[in-house]
Protein backbone atom coordinates (compact mmCIF):
# COMPACT_ATOMS: atom_id res chain seq x y z
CA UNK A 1 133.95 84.00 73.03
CA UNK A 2 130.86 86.49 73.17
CA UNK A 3 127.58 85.99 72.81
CA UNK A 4 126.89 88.34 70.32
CA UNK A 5 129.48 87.22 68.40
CA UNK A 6 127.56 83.67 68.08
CA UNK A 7 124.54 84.98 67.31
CA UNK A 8 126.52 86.32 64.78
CA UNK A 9 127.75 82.92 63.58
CA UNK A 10 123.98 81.36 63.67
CA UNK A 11 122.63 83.79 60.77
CA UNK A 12 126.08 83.28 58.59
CA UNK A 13 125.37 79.69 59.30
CA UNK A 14 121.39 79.66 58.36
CA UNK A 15 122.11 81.86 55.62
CA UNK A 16 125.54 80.22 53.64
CA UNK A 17 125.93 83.78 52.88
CA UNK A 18 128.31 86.55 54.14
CA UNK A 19 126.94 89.27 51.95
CA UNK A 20 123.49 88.60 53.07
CA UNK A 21 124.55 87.81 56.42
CA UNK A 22 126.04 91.15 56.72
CA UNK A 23 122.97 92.88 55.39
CA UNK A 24 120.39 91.08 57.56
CA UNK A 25 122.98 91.91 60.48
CA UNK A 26 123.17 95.87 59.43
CA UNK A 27 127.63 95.41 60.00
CA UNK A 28 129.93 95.34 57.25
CA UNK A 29 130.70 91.74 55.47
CA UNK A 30 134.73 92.12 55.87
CA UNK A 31 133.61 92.76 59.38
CA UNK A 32 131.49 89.58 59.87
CA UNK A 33 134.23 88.00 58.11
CA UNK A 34 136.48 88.58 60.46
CA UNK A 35 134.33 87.93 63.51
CA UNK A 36 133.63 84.36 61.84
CA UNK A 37 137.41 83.92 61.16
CA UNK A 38 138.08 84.94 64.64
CA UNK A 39 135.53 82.60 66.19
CA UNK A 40 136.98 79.32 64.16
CA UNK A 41 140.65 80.66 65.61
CA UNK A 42 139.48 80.62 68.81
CA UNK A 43 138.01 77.11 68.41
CA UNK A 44 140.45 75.88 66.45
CA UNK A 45 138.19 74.30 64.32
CA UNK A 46 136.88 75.17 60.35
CA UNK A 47 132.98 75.55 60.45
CA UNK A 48 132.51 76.25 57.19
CA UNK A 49 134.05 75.08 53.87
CA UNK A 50 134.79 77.84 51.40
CA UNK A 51 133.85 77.16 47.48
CA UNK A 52 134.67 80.27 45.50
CA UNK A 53 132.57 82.99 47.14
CA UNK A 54 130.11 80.58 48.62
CA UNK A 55 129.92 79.45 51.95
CA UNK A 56 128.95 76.19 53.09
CA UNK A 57 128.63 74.42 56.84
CA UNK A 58 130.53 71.50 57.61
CA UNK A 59 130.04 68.69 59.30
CA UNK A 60 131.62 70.46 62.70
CA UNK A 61 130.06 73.28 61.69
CA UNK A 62 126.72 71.85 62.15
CA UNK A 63 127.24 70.09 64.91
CA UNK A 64 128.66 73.51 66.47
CA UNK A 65 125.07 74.92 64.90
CA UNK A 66 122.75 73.10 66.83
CA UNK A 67 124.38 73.30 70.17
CA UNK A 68 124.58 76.88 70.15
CA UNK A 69 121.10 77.29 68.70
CA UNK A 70 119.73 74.68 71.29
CA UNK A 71 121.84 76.82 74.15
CA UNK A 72 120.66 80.39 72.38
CA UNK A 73 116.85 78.96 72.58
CA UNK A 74 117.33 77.97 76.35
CA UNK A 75 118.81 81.76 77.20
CA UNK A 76 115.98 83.60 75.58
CA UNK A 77 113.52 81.38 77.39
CA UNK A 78 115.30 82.04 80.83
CA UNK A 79 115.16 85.94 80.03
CA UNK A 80 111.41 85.40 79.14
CA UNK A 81 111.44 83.56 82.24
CA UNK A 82 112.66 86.33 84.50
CA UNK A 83 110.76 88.88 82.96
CA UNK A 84 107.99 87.29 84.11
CA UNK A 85 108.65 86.14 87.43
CA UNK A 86 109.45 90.02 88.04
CA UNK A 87 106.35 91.19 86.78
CA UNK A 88 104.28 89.12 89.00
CA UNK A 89 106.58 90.20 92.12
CA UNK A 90 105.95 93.96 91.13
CA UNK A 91 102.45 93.23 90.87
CA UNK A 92 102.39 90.99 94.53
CA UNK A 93 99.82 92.43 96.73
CA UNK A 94 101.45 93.67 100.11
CA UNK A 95 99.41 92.48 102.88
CA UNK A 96 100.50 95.08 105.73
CA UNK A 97 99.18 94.72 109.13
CA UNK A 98 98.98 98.28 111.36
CA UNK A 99 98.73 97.80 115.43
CA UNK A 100 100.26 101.15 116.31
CA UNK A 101 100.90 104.53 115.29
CA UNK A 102 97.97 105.04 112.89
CA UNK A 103 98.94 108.82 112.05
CA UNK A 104 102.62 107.81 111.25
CA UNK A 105 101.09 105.24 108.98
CA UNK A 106 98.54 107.11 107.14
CA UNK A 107 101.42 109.68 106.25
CA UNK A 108 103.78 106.36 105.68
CA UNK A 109 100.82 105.19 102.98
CA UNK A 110 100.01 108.13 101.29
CA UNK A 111 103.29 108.68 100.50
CA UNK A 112 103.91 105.24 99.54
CA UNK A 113 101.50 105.30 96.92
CA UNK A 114 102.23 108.60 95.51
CA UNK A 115 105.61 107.69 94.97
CA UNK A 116 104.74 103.68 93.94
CA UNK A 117 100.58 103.82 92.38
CA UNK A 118 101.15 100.78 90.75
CA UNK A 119 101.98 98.62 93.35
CA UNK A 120 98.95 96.89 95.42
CA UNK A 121 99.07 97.28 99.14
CA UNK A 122 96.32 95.93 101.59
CA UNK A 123 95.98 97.32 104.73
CA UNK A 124 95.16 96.07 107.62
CA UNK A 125 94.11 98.12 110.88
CA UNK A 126 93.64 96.52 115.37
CA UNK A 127 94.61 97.92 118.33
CA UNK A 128 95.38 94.62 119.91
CA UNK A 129 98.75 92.50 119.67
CA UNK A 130 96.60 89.53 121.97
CA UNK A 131 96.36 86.27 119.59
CA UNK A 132 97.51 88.31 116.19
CA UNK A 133 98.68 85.71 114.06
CA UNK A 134 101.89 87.87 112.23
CA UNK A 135 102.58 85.29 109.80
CA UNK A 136 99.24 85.77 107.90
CA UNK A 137 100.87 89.53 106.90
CA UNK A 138 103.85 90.32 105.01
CA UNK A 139 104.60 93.33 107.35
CA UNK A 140 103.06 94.20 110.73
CA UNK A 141 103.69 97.22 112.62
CA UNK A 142 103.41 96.79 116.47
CA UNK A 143 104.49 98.35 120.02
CA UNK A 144 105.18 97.34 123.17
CA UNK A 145 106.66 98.61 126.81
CA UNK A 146 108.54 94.57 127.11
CA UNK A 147 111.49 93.13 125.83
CA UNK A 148 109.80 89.94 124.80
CA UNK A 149 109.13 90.96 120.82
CA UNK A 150 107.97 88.89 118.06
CA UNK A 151 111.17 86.72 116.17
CA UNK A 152 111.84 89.10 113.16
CA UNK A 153 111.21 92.07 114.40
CA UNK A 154 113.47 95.03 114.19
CA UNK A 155 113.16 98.74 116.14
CA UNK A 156 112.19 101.02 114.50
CA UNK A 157 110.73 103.90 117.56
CA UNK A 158 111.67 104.30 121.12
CA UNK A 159 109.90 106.97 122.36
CA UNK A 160 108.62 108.33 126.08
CA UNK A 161 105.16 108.41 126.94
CA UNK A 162 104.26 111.68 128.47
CA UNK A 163 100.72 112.31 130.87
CA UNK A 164 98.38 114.38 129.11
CA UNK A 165 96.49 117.18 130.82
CA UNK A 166 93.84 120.21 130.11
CA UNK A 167 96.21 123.10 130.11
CA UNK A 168 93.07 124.41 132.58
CA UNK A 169 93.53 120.96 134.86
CA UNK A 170 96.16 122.15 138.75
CA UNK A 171 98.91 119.60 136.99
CA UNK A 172 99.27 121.44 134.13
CA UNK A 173 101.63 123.77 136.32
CA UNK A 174 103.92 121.30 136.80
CA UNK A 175 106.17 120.41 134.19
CA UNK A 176 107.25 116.58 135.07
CA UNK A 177 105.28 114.35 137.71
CA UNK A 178 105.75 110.98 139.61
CA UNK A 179 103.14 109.19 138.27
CA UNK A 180 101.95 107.99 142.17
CA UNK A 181 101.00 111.69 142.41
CA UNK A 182 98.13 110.78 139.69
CA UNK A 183 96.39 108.15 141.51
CA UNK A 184 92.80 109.66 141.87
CA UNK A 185 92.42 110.86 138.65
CA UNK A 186 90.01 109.94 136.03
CA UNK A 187 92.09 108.10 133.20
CA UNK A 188 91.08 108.03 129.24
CA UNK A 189 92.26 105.49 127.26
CA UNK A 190 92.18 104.27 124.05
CA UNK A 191 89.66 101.00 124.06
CA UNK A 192 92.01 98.09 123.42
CA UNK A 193 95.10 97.42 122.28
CA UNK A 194 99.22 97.61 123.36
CA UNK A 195 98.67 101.61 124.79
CA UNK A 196 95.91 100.53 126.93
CA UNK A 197 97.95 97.71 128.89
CA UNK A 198 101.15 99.82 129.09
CA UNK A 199 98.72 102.32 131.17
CA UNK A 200 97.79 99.21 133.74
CA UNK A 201 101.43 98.67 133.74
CA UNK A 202 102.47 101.74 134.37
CA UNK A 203 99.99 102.53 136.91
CA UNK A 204 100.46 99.33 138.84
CA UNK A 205 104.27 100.29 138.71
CA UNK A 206 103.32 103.37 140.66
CA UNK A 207 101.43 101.47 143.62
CA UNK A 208 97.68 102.19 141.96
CA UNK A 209 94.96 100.83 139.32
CA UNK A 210 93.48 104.03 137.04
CA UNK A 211 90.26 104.50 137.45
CA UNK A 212 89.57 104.89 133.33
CA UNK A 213 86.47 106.67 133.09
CA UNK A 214 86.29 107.19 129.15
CA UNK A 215 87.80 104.74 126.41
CA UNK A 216 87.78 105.36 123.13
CA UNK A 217 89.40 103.75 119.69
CA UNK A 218 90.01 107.27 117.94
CA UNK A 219 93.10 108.68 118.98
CA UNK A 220 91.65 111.95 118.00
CA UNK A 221 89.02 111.52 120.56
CA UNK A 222 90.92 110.68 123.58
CA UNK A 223 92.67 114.19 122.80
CA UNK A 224 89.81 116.15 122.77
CA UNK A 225 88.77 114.60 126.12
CA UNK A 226 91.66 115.52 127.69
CA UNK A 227 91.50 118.64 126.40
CA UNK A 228 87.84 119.47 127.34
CA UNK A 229 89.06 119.02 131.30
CA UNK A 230 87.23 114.86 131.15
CA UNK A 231 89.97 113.28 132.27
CA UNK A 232 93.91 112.75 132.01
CA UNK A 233 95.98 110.37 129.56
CA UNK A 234 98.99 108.47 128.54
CA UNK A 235 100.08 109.96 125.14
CA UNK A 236 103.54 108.84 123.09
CA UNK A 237 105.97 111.90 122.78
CA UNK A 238 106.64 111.46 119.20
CA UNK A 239 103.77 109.11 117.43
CA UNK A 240 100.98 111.29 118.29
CA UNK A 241 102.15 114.28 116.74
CA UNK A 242 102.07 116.30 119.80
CA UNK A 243 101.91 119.62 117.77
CA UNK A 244 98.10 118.81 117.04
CA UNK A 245 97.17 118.60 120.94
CA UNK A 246 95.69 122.73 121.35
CA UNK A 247 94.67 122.70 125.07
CA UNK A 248 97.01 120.43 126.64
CA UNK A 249 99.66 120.27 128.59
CA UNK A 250 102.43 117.23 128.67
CA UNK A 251 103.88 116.45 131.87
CA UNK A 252 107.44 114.36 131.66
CA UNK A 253 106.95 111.25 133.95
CA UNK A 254 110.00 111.11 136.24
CA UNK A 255 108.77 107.44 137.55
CA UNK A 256 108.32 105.08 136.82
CA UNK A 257 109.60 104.99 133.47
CA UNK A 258 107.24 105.34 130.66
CA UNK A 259 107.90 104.52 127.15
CA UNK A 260 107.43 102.13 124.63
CA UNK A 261 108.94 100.92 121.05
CA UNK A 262 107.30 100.30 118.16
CA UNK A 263 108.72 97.85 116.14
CA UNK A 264 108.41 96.43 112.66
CA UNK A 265 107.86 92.55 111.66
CA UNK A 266 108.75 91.13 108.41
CA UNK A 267 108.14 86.91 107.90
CA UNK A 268 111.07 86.86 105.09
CA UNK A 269 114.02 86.80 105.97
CA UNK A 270 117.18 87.12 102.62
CA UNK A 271 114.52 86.10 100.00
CA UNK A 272 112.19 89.36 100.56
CA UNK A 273 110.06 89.94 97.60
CA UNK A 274 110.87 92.90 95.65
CA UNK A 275 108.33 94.73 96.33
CA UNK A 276 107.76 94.09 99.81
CA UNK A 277 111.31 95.38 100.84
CA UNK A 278 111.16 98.53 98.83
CA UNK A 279 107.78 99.01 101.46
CA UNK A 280 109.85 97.74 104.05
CA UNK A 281 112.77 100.02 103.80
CA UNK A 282 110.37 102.86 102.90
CA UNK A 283 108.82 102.15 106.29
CA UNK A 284 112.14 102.37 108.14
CA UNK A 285 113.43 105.17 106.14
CA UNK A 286 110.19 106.81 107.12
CA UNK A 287 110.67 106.30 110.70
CA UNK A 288 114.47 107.03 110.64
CA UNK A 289 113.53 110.87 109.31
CA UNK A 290 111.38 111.04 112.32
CA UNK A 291 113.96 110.90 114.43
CA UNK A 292 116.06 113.76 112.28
């Protein structure tokens, strides 16, 4: 039994005319008339008494007439329904939380919105994971150098951190370093945030505390310091966009072993919102072309 078939049957059965049935339908009568005759087959049950060329519902047939109307009304509202309920997911404001890799993001954004205008995305931007509620964001974006991540979370970067140095600064003849050998040098950092306690951690891993001279938020800063000869600094291998840094040279730190990954944190888990996991996969997709 199709559906079109009883829509079919409800104007035949509103009208009590196959001619003008036909007509209001745009199909042939002999057609209709045997999509009608087909339908009572199938039920095998007369819906209509026939009196000369008139047409006429019976008593089954109008009993058959208001349950399909009633269930015809309920499907069009559902549709209505759904329609709806996906236009206010399209329309959901993404509320994205950035701790780490701000240049990967800003490219990740730009070319969000290029390629999606319509959908609303906040952003928000810290250098510190300490007391970050994630569950206030539909997406956060975070780093670490320890295996103790937040629930939901899945990889998306592992990458080495390399020592930064003026390409005019005695280490920048060496090509790799133990990290011990850095212990009286002046240290810039960025001000807060994941980076800034992987460099204590590294540091104390190597038997000394860095003696940070400079801090800054701006990641673009803390490369021109190190460039200008002020001091030396931990910089990710791939994040930073090492292609950028004119003036200095990256060391490879044989130990200890420097590196952190940057994962990403969803709160849904099957029952994503639409739009928020076309940003999340556009996020790892993003991420997984770094790699290439």
């Amino acid at each position: 039994m199709e559906l079109l078939h009883l829509k079919y049957f409800l104007t035949v059965a509103r009208t009590e005319h196959m001619t003008n049935a036909a007509n209001e339908l745009r199909i042939s009568q002999p057609s209709l008339s045997k999509i009608i005759h087909n339908l009572e087959n199938e039920l095998d049950v007369k819906l209509f008494d026939r009196k000369g060329k008139s047409i006429i519902l019976n008593d089954a047939g109008k009993y058959f007439y208001e349950k399909v109307d009633e269930a015809m009304t309920i499907l069009d509202n559902s549709l209505c329904e759904i329609k709806g309920v996906e236009s206010i997911e399209k329309n959901r404001k993404i509320k994205f939380l950035s701790l780490t890799a701000s240049s990967i993001v800003t490219d990740i954004l730009i070319e969000f919105k290029s390629a999606h205008p319509n959908i609303p995305l906040e952003l928000t931007q810290s250098l510190s994971n300490t007391n970050t509620d994630f569950s206030k964001y539909d997406l956060c974006l975070y780093s670490t150098n320890i295996t103790d991540i937040n629930p939901n979370s899945i990889c998306l970067l592992e990458e080495e951190i390399l020592l930064g140095v003026s390409t005019k600064h005695p280490l920048s003849q060496k090509n790799s370093i133990y990290l011990s050998e850095a212990k009286n040098e002046n240290f810039i950092a960025l001000g807060q945030g994941a980076l800034k306690n992987s460099i204590y951690d590294f540091c104390k891993s190597a038997g000394f505390k860095p003696n940070i001279t400079f801090e800054s938020t701006n990641n673009a800063l803390v490369r021109d310091l190190i460039a200008f000869g002020q001091g030396i600094g931990f910089i990710p291998k791939i994040s930073w966009k090492l292609n950028n840094y004119k003036g200095i040279k990256f060391l490879h730190i044989k130990k200890p072993i420097c590196k952190r990954s940057i994962y990403l944190y969803s709160k849904y888990g099957n029952d994503t919102p639409q739009n928020i996991q076309l940003f999340k996969d556009f996020i790892i997709n993003h991420f997984e072309n770094i790699h290439q």
